[in-house]
C-alpha atoms as a PDB file:
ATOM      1  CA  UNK A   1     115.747 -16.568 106.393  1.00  0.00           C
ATOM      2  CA  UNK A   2     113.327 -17.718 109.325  1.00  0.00           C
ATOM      3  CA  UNK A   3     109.914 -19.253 107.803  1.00  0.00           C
ATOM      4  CA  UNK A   4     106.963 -16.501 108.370  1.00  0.00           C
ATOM      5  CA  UNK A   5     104.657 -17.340 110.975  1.00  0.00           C
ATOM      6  CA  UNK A   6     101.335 -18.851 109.938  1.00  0.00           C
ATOM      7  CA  UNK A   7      98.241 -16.790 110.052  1.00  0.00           C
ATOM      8  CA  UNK A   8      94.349 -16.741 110.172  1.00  0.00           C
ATOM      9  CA  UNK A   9      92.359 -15.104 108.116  1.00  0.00           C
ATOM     10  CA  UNK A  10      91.119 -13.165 111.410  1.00  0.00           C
ATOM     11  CA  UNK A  11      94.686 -11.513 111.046  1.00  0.00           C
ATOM     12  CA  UNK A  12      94.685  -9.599 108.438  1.00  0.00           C
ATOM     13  CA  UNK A  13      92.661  -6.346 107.638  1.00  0.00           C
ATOM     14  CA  UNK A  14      91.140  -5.219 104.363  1.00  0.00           C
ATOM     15  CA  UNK A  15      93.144  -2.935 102.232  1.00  0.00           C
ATOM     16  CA  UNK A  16      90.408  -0.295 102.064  1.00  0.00           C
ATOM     17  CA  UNK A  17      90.737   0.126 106.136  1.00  0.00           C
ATOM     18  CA  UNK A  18      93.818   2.007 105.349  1.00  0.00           C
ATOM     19  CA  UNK A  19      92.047   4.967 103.126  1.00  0.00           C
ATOM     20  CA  UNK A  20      89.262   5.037 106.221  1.00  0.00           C
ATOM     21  CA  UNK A  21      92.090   5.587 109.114  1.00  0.00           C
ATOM     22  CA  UNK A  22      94.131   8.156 106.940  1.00  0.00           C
ATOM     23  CA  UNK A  23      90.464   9.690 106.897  1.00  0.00           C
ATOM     24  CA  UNK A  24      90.059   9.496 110.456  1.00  0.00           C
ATOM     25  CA  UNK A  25      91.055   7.098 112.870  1.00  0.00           C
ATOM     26  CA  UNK A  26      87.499   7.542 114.786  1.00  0.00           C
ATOM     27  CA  UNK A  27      85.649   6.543 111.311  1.00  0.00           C
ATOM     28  CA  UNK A  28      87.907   3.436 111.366  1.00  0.00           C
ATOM     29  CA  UNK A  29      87.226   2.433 114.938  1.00  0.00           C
ATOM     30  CA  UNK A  30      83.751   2.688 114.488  1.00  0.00           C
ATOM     31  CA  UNK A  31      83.579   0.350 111.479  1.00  0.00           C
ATOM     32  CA  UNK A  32      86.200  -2.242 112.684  1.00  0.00           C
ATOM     33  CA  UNK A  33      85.885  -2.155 116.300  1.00  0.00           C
ATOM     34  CA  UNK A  34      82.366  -1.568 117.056  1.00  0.00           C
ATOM     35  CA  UNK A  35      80.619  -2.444 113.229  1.00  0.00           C
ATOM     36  CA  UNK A  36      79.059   0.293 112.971  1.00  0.00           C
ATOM     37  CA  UNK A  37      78.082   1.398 108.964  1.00  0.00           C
ATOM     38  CA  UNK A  38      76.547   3.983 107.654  1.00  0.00           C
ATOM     39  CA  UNK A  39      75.431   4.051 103.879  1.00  0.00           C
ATOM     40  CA  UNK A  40      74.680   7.732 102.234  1.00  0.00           C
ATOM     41  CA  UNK A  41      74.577   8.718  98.111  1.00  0.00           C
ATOM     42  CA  UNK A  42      78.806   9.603  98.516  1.00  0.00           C
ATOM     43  CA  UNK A  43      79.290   5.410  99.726  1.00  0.00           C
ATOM     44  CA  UNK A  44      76.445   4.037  97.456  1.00  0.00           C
ATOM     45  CA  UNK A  45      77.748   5.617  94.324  1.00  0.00           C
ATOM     46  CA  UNK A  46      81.491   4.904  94.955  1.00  0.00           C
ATOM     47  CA  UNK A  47      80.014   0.947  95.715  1.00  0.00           C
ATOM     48  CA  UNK A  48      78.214   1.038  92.243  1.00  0.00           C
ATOM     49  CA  UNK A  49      81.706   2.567  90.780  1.00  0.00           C
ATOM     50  CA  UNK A  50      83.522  -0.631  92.271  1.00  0.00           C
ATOM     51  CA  UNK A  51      80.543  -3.246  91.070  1.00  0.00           C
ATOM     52  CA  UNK A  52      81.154  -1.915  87.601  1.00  0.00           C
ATOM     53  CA  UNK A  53      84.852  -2.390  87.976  1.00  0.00           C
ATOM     54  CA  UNK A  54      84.214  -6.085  89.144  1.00  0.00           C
ATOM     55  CA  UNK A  55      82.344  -7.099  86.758  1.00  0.00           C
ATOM     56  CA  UNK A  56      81.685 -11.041  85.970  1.00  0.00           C
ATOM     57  CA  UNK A  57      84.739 -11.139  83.182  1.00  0.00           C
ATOM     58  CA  UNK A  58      87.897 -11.957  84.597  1.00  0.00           C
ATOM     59  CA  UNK A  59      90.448 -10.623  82.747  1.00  0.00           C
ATOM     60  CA  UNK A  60      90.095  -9.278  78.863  1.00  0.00           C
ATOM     61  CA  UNK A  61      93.211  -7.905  76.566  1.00  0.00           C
ATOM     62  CA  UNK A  62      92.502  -3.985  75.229  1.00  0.00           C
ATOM     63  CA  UNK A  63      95.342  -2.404  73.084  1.00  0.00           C
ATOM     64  CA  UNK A  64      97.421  -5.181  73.658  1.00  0.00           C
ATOM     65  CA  UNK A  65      97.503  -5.381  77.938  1.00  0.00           C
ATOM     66  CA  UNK A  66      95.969  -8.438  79.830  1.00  0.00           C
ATOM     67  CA  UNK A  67      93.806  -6.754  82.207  1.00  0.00           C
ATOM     68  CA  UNK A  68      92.708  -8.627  85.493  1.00  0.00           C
ATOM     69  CA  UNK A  69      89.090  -8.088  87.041  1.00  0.00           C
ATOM     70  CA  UNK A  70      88.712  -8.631  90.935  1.00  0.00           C
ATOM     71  CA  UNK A  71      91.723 -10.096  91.584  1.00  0.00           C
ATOM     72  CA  UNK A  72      92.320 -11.100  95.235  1.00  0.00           C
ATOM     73  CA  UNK A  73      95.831 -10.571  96.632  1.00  0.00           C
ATOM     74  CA  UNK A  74      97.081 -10.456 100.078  1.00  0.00           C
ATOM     75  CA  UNK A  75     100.622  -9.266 101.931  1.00  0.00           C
ATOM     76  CA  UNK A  76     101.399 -11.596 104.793  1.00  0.00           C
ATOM     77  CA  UNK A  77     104.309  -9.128 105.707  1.00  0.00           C
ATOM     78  CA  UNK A  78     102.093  -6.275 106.431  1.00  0.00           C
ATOM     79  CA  UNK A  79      98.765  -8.473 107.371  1.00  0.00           C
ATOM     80  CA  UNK A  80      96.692  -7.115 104.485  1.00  0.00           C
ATOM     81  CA  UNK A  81      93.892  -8.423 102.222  1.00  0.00           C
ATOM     82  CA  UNK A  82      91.833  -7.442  99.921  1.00  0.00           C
ATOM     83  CA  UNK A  83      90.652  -7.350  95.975  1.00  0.00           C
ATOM     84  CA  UNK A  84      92.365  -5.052  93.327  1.00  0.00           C
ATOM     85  CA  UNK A  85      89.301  -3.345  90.880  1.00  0.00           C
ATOM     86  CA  UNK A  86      91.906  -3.965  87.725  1.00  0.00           C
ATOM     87  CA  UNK A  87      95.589  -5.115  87.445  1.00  0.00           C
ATOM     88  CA  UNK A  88      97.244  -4.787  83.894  1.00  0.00           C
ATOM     89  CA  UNK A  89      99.723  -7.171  83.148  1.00  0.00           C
ATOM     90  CA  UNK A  90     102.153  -4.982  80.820  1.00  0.00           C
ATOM     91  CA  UNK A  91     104.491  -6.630  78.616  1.00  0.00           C
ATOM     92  CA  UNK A  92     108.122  -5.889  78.592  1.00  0.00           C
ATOM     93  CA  UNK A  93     110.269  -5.978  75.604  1.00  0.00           C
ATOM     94  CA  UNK A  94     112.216  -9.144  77.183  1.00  0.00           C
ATOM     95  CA  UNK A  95     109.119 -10.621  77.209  1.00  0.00           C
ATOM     96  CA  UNK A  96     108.003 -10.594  80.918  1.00  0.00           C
ATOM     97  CA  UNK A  97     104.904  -8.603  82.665  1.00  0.00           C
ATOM     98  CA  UNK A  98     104.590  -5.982  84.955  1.00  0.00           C
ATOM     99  CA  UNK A  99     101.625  -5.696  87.023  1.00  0.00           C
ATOM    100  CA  UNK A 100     100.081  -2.232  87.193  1.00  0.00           C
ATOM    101  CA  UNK A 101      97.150  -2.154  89.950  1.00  0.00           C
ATOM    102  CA  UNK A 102      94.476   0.575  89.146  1.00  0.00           C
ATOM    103  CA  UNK A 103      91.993   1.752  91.453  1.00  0.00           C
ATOM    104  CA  UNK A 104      88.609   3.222  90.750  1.00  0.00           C
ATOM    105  CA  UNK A 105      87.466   6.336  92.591  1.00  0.00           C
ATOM    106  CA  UNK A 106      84.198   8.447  91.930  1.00  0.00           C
ATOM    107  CA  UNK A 107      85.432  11.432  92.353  1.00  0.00           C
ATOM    108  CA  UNK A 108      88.022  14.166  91.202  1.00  0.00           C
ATOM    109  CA  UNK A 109      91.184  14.062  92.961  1.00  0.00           C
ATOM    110  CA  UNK A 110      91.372  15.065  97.201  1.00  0.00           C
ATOM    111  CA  UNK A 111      93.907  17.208  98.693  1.00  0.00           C
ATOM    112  CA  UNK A 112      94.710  14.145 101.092  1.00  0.00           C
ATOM    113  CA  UNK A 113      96.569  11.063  99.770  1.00  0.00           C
ATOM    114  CA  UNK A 114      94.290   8.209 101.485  1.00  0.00           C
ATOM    115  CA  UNK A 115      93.871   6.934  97.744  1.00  0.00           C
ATOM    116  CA  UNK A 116      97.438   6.734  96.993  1.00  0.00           C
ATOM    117  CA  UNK A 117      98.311   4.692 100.228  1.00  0.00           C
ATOM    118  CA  UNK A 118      95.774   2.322  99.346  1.00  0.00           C
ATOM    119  CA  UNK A 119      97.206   1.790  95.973  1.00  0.00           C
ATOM    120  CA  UNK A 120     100.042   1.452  97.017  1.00  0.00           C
ATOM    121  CA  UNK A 121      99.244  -1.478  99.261  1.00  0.00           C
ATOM    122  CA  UNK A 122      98.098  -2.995  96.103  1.00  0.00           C
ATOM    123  CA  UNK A 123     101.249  -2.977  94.930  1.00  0.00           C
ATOM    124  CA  UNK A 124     103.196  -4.447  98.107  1.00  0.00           C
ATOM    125  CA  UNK A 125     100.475  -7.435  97.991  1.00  0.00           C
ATOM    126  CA  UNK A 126     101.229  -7.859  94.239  1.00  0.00           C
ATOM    127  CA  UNK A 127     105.361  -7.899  94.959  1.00  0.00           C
ATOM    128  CA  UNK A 128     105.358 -10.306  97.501  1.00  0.00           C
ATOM    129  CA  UNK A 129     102.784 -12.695  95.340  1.00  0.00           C
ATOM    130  CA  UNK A 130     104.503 -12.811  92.360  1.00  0.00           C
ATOM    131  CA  UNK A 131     108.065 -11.731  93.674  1.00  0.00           C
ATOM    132  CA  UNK A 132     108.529  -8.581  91.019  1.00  0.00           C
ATOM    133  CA  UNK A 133     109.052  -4.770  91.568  1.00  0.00           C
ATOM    134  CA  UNK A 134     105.615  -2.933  91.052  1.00  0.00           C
ATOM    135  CA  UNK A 135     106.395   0.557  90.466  1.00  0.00           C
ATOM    136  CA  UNK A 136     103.779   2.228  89.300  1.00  0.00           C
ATOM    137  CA  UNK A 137      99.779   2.178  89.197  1.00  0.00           C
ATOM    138  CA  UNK A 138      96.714   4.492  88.461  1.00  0.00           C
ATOM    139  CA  UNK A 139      93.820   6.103  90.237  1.00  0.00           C
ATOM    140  CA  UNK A 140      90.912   6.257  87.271  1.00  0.00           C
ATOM    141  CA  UNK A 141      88.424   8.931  88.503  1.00  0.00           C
ATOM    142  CA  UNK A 142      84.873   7.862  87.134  1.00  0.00           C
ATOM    143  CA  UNK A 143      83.443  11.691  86.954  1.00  0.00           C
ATOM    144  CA  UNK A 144      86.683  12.639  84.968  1.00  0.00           C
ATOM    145  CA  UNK A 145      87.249   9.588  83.231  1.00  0.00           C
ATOM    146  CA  UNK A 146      90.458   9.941  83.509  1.00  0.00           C
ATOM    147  CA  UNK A 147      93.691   8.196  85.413  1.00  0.00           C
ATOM    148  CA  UNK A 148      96.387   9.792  87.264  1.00  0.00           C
ATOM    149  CA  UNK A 149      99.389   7.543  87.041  1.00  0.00           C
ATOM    150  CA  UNK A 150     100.754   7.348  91.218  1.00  0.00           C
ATOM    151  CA  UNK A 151     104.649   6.159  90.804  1.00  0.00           C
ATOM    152  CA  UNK A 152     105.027   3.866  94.666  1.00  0.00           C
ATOM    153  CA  UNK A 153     108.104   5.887  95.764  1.00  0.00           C
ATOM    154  CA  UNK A 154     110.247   5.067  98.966  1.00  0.00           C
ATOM    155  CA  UNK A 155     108.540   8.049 100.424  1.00  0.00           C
ATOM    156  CA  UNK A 156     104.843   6.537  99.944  1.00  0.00           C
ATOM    157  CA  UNK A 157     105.907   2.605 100.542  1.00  0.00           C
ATOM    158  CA  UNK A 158     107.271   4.278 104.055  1.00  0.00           C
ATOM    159  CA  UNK A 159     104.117   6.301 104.886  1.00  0.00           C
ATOM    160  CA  UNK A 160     101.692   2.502 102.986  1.00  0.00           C
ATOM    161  CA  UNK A 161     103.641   0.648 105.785  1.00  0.00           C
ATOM    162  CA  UNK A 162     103.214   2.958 108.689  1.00  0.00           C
ATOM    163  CA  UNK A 163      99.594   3.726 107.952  1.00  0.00           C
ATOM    164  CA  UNK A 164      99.312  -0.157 108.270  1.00  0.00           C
ATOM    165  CA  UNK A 165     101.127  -0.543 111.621  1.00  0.00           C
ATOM    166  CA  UNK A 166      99.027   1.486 112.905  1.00  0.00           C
ATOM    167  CA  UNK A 167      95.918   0.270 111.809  1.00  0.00           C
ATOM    168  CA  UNK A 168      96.958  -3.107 113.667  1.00  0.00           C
ATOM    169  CA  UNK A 169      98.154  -0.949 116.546  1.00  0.00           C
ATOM    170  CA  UNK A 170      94.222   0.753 116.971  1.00  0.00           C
ATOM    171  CA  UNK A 171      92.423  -2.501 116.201  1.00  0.00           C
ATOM    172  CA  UNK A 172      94.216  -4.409 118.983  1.00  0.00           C
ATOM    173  CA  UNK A 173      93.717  -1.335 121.423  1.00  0.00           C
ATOM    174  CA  UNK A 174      90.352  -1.781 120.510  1.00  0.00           C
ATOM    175  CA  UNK A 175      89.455   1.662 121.930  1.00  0.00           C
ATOM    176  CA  UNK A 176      87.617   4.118 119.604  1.00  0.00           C
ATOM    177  CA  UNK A 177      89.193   7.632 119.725  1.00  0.00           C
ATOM    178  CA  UNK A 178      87.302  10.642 120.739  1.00  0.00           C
ATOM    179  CA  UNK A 179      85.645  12.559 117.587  1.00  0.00           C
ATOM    180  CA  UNK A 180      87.665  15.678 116.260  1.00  0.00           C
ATOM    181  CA  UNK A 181      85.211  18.306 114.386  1.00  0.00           C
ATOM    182  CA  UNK A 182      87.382  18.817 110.612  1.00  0.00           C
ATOM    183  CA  UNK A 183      86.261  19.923 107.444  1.00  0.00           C
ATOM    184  CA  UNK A 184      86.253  16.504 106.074  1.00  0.00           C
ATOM    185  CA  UNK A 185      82.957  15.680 108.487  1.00  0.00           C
ATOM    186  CA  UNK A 186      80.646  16.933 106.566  1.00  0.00           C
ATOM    187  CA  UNK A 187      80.872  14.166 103.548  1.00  0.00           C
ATOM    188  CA  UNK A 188      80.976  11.571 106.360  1.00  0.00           C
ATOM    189  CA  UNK A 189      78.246   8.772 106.535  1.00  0.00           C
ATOM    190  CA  UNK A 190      78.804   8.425 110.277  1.00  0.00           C
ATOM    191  CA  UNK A 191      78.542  12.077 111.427  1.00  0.00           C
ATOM    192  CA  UNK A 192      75.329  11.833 112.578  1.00  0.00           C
ATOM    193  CA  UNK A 193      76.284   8.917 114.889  1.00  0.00           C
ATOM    194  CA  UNK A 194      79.701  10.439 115.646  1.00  0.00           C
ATOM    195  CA  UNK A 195      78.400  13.799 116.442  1.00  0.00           C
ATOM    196  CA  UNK A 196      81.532  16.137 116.361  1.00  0.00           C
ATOM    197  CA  UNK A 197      79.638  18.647 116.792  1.00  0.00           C
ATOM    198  CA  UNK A 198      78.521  18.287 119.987  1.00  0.00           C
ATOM    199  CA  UNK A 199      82.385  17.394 121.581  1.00  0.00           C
ATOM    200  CA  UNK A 200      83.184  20.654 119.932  1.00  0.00           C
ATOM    201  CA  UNK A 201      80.251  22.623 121.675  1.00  0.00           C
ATOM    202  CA  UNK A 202      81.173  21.280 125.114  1.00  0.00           C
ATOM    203  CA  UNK A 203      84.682  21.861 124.586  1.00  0.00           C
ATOM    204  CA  UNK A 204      84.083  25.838 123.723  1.00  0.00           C
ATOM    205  CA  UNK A 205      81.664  25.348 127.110  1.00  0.00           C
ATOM    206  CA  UNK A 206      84.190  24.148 129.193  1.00  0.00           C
ATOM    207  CA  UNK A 207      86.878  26.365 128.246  1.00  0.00           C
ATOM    208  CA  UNK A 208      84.460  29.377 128.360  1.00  0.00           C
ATOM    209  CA  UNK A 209      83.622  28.196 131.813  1.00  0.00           C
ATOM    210  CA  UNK A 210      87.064  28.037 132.647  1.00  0.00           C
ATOM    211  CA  UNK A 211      87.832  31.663 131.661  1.00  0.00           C
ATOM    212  CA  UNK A 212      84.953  33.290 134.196  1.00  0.00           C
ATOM    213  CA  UNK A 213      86.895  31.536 136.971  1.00  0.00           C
ATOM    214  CA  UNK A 214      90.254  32.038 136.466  1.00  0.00           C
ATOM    215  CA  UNK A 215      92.347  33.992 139.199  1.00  0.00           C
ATOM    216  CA  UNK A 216      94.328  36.715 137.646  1.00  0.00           C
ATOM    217  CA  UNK A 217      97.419  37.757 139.893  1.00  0.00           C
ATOM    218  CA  UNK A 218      97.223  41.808 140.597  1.00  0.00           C
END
């Protein structure tokens, strides 16, 4: 096997950037290709939610599991960076551990899997670190208090890896994509600044337009 290339740190992209362009590609554009960020109560509580998960101790034992605070990890493979909130270290009956990534999230579950993906980049960072199989991790939702276990099938590795490509594919366009007016805008800290909205009104304009002048055939 060929040695991997070596890379800057200016290669890789943060883990996170993965949930924002499953979101919407325009979102991610605007933060990584033109820095543009927008805080509002939905980002500012979910940043508190991660502070508390980072907290100064390192890594504690509860019921038994080493649990690891803030941990940094990387994948070279898919150019990806970033810090895991928590990452259990469970014990095996032959002795060895198996790392189980868990992600904090404010809020209840979404219909969309953006959380999952990023989890499961977590875990693709963790098996090329430490050379094991991850195959499993959690999303704990702070307003439920409770986790949902997310097992890293082929099917989600496939879509983690694709999702990344083409997060390196729209950064090196660096072209930010036209705004498309979905449900999901109204929770979005950059909709004022992205205006939907207004695309959307000048679309219904220009086809309306359209329609007074068309030629029908008699």
């Amino acid at each position: 096997m060929s040695p991997q290339p070596f890379l800057s740190d200016d290669d890789y992209q943060p883990i996170r950037a993965l949930n924002d362009l499953l979101f919407c590609e325009r979102r991610c554009a605007m933060h990584r290709i033109e820095n543009v960020w927008v805080e509002n109560a939905s980002t500012l509580e979910g940043t508190h939610a991660h502070q508390r998960a980072d907290r100064a101790v390192q890594w504690e034992v509860v019921a038994g599991v080493r649990a690891v605070h803030g941990l940094m990890i990387r994948c070279q493979r898919l150019r990806l960076v970033g810090k895991a909130d928590v990452v259990e270290f469970r014990r095996q009956t032959d002795g060895s551990e198996v790392p189980y990534p868990v992600e904090y999230k404010r809020g209840r579950r979404r219909k969309w899997d953006n959380d999952d993906v990023q989890l499961c980049a977590q875990a693709l960072c963790l098996e090329e670190m430490l050379g094991g199989a991850v195959p499993a991790g959690a999303i704990f939702h702070i307003k439920s208090k409770r986790r949902r276990e997310v097992p890293f099938t082929p099917q989600l590795r496939q879509k983690t890896e694709k999702t990344a490509k083409r997060l390196h594919e729209l950064l090196a366009e660096g072209v930010t994509p036209p705004p498309v007016l979905k449900a999901r805008c109204r929770g979005c800290s950059l909709k004022e600044l992205c205006m939907p909205e207004l695309l959307e009104q000048r679309r219904r304009i220009h086809d309306y337009h359209g329609g007074l002048f068309v030629v029908r055939e008699t």
